[in-house]
Protein backbone atom coordinates (compact mmCIF):
# COMPACT_ATOMS: atom_id res chain seq x y z
CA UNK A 1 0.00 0.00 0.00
CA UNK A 2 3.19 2.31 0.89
CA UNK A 3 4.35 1.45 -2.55
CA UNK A 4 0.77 2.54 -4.74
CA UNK A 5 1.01 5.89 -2.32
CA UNK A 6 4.06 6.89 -2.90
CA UNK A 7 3.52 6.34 -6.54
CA UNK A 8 0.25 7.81 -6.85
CA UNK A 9 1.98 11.08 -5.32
CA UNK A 10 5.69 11.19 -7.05
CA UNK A 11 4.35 8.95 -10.32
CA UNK A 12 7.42 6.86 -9.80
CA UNK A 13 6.89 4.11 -12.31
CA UNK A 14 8.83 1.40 -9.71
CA UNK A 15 6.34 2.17 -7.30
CA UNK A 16 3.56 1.29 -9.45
CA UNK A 17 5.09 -1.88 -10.85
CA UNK A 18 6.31 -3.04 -6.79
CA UNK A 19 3.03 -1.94 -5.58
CA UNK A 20 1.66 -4.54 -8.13
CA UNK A 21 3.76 -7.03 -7.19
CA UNK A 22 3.71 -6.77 -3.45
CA UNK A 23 0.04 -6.72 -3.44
CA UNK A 24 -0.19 -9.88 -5.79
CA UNK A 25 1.22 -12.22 -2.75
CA UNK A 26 -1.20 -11.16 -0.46
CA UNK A 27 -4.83 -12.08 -0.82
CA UNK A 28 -5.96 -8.61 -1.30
CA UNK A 29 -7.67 -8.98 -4.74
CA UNK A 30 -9.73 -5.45 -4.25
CA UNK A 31 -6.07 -4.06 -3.94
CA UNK A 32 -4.43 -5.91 -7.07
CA UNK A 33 -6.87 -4.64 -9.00
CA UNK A 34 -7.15 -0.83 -8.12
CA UNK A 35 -3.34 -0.68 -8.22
CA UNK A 36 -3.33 -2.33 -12.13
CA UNK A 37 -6.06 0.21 -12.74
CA UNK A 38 -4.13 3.20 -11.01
CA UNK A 39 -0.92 2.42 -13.05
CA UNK A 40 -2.62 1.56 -16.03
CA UNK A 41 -4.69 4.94 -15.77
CA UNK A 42 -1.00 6.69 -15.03
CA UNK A 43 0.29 5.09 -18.02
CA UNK A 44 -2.13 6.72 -20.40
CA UNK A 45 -1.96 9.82 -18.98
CA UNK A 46 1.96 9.05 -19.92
CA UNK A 47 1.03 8.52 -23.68
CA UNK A 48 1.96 5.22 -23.44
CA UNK A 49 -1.45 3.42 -24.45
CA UNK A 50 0.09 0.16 -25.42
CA UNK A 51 1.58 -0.42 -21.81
CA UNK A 52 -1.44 1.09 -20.17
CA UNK A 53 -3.74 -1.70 -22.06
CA UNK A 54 -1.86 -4.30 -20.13
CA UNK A 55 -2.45 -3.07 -16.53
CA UNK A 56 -6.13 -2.16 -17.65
CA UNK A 57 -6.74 -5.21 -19.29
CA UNK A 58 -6.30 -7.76 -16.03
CA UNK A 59 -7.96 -4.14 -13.51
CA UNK A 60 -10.92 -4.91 -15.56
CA UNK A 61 -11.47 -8.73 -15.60
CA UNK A 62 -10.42 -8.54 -11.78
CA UNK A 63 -13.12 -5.66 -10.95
CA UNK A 64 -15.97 -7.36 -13.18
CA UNK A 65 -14.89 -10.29 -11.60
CA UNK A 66 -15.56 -9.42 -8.24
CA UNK A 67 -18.98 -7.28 -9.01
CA UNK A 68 -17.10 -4.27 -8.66
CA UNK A 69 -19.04 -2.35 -11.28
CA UNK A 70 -17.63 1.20 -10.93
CA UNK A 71 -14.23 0.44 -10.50
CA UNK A 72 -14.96 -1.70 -13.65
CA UNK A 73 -16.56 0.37 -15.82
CA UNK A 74 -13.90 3.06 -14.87
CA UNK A 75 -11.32 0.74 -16.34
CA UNK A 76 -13.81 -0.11 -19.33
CA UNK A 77 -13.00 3.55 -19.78
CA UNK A 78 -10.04 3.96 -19.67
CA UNK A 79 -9.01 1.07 -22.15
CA UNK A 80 -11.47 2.81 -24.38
CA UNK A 81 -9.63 5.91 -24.07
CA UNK A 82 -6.46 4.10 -25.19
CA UNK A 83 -8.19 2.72 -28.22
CA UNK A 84 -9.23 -0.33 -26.78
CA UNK A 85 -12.68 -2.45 -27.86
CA UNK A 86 -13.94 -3.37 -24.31
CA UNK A 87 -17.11 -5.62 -24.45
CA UNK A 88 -19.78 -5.23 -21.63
CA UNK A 89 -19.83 -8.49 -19.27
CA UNK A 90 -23.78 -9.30 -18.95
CA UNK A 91 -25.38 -12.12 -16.06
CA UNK A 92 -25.12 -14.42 -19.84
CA UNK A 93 -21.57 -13.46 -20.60
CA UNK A 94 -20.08 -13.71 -16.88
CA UNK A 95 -19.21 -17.32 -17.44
CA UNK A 96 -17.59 -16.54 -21.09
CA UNK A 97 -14.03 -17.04 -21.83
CA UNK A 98 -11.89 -14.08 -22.60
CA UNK A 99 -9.90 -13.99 -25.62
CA UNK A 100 -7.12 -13.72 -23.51
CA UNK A 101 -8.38 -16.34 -20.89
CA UNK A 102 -8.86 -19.20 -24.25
CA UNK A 103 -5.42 -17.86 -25.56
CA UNK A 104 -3.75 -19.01 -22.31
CA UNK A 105 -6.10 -21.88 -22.12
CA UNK A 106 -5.10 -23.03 -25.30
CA UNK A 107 -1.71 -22.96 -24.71
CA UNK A 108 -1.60 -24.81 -20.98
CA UNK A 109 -3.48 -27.36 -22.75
CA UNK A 110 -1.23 -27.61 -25.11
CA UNK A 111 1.45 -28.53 -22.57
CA UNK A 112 3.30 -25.16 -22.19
CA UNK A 113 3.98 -24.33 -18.75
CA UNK A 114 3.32 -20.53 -17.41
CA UNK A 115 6.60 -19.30 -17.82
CA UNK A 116 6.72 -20.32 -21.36
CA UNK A 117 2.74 -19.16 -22.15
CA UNK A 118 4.29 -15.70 -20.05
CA UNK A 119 6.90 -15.48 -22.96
CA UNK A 120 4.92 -16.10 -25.95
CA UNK A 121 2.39 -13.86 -24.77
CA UNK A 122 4.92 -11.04 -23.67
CA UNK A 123 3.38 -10.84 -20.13
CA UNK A 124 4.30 -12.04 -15.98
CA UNK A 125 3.63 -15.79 -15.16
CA UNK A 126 1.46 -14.03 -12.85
CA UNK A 127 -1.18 -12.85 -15.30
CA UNK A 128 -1.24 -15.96 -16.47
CA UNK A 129 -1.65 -18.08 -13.58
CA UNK A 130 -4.50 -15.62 -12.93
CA UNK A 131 -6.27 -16.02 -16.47
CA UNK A 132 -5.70 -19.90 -15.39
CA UNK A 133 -7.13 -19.16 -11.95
CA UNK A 134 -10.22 -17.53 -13.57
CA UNK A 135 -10.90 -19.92 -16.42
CA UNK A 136 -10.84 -22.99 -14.18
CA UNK A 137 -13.35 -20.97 -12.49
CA UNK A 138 -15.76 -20.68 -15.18
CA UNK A 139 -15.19 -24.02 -16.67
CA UNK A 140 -15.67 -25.83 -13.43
CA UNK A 141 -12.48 -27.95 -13.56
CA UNK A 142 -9.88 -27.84 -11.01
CA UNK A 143 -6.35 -29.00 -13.18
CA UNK A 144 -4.98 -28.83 -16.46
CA UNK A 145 -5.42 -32.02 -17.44
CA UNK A 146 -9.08 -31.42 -17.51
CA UNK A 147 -8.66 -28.75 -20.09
CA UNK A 148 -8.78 -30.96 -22.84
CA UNK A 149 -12.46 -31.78 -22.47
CA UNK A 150 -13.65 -28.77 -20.77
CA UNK A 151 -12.52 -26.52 -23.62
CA UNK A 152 -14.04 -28.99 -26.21
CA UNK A 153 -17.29 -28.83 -24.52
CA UNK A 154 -17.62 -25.05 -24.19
CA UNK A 155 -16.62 -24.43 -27.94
């Protein structure tokens, strides 16, 4: 929390990116998010839309995730600002994959591990144990193996 503080009031990039990752070991998922979404809304006030995209991009899943509809749609927002296409979630698209989400999906079933999906896909193992985290969620499954035949059924 020191770290999003001090970079909410010096916009020290660091701060941002080791208030992110201090905050991803803890179980504070409210906190995760509003720190990608602070970061990624500093980063497109830096002109940097590209890198803003991918902090607003896992604020958003996190915050519609957790029913946290006007920290959501703030992030819906701002990705739209950066010249993003952001979809509204509905009570029938809640248990839809992501692109992102079958992407990574895709690729554990595949038999990459996260490090190697991380690589490919030019982001943290974090994000994509996450996206992992969440699509097991909404498939119902509870390992990789079972990725095979979930994904079959739900395309």
């Amino acid at each position: 929390m020191e770290a999003r503080v001090r970079a909410l009031l010096d916009g020290d990039e660091d701060a941002y990116r080791a208030s992110i990752d201090h905050l991803s070991r803890t179980s504070l998922r409210v906190e995760v998010a509003r720190a990608h979404l602070l970061y990624g809304e500093w980063l497109r006030r830096e002109g940097r839309r590209v890198d803003a995209r991918d902090q607003l991009r896992p604020a958003h899943e996190l915050l519609v995730g957790m029913g946290l509809e006007a920290f959501a749609e703030r992030a819906r927002h701002e990705l739209l600002a950066t010249g993003e296409t952001v979809r509204k979630r509905t009570p029938d698209t809640l248990n839809d994959l992501t692109a992102q989400e079958a992407q990574i999906a895709g690729l554990a079933r595949d038999g990459l591990t996260n490090p190697e999906i991380a690589a490919q896909l030019f982001i943290s193992p974090r994000t994509v144990e996450w996206h992992l985290r969440k699509t097991f969620s909404k498939l119902g499954i509870t390992s990789r193996r079972q990725l095979r035949t979930a994904l079959t059924r739900s395309a």
